[in-house]
C-alpha atoms as a PDB file:
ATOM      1  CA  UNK A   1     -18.603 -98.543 -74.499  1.00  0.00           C
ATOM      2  CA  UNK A   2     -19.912-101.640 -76.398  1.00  0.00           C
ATOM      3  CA  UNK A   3     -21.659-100.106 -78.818  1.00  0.00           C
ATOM      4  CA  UNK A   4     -19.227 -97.441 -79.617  1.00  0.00           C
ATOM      5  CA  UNK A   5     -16.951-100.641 -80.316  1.00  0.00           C
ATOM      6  CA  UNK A   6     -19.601-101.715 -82.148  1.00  0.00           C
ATOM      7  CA  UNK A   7     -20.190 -99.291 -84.214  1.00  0.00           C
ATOM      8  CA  UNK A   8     -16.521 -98.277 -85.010  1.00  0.00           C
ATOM      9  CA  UNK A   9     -16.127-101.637 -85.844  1.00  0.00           C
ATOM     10  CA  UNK A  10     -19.010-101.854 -88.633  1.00  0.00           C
ATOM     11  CA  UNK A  11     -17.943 -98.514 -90.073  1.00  0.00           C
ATOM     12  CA  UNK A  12     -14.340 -99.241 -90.045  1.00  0.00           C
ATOM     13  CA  UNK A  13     -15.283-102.822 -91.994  1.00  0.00           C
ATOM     14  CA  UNK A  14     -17.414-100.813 -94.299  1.00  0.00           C
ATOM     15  CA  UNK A  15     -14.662 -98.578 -95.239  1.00  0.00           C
ATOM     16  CA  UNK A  16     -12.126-100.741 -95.297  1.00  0.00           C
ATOM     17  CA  UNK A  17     -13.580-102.584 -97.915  1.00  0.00           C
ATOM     18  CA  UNK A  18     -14.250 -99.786-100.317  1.00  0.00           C
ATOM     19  CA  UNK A  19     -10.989 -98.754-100.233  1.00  0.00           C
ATOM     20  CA  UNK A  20      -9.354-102.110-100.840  1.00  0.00           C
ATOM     21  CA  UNK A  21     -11.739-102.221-103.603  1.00  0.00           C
ATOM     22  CA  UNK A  22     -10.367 -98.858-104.953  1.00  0.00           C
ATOM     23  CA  UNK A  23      -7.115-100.654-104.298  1.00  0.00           C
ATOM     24  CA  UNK A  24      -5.740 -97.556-101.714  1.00  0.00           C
ATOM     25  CA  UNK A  25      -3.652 -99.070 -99.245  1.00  0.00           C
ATOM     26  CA  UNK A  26      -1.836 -96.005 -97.892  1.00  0.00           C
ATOM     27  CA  UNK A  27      -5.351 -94.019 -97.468  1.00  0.00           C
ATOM     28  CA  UNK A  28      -6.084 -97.329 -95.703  1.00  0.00           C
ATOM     29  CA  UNK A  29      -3.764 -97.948 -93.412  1.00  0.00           C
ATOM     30  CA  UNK A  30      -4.150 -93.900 -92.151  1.00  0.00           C
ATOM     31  CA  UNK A  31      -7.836 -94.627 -91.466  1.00  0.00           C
ATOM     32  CA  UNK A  32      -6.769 -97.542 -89.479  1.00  0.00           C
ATOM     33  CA  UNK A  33      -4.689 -95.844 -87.561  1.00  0.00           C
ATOM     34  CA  UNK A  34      -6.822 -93.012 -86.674  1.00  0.00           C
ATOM     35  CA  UNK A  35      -9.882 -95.653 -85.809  1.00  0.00           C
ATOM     36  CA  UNK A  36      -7.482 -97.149 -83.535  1.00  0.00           C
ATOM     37  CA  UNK A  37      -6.624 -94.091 -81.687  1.00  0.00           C
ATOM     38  CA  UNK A  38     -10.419 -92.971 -81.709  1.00  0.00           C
ATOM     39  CA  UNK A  39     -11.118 -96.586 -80.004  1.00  0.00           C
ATOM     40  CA  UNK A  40      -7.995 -95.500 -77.039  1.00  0.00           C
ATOM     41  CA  UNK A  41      -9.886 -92.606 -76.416  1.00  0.00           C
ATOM     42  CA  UNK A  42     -13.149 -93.442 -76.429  1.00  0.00           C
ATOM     43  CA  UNK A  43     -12.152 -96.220 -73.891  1.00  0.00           C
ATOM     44  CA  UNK A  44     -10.406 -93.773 -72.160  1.00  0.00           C
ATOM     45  CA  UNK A  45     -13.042 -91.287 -71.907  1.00  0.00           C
ATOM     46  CA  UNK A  46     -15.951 -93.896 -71.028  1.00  0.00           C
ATOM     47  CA  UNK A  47     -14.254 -96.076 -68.242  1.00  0.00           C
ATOM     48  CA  UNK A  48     -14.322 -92.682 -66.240  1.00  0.00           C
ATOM     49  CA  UNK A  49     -15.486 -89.527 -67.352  1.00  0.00           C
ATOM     50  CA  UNK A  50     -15.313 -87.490 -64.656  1.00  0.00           C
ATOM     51  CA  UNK A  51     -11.535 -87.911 -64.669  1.00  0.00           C
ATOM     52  CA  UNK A  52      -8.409 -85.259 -65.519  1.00  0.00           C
ATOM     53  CA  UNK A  53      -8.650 -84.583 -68.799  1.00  0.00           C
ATOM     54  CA  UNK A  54      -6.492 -86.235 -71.541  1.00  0.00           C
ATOM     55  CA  UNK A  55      -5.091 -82.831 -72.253  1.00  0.00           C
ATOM     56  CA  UNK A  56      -3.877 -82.179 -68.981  1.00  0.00           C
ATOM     57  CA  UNK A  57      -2.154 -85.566 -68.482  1.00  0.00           C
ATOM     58  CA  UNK A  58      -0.235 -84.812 -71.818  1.00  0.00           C
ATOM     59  CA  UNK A  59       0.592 -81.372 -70.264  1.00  0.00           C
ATOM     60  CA  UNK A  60       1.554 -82.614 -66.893  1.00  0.00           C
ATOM     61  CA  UNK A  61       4.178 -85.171 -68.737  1.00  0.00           C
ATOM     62  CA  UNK A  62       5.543 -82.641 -70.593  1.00  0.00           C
ATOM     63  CA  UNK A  63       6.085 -80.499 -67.076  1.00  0.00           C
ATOM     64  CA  UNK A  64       3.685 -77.486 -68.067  1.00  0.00           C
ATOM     65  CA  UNK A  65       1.841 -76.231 -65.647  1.00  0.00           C
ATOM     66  CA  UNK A  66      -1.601 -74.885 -65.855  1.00  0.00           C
END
């Protein structure tokens, strides 16, 4: 889980600073917020992979049934 971290981390730097360079704040602040939700699941996924799906939580909240 580190390195994932890790590496999201560097790229998301990286990218950051071209576009602030290109001066593109709203493409920015999309790619933040998809990095961040990438991070949530990739924690989610790596503290315990061999649990119920993300999917199926998100259809067991809604109250749809398999």
């Amino acid at each position: 889980m580190f390195y994932l971290l890790l590496v999201m981390a560097g790229l998301g730097a990286y990218d950051i600073m071209q576009m602030r360079a290109k001066k593109q704040t709203k493409q920015m602040v999309v790619y933040i917020v998809f990095m961040l939700l990438v991070g949530i699941f990739g924690i989610f996924y790596f503290s315990d992979p061999d649990r119920t799906s993300f999917a199926k939580l998100v259809l067991t909240l809604i109250g749809r049934k398999e």
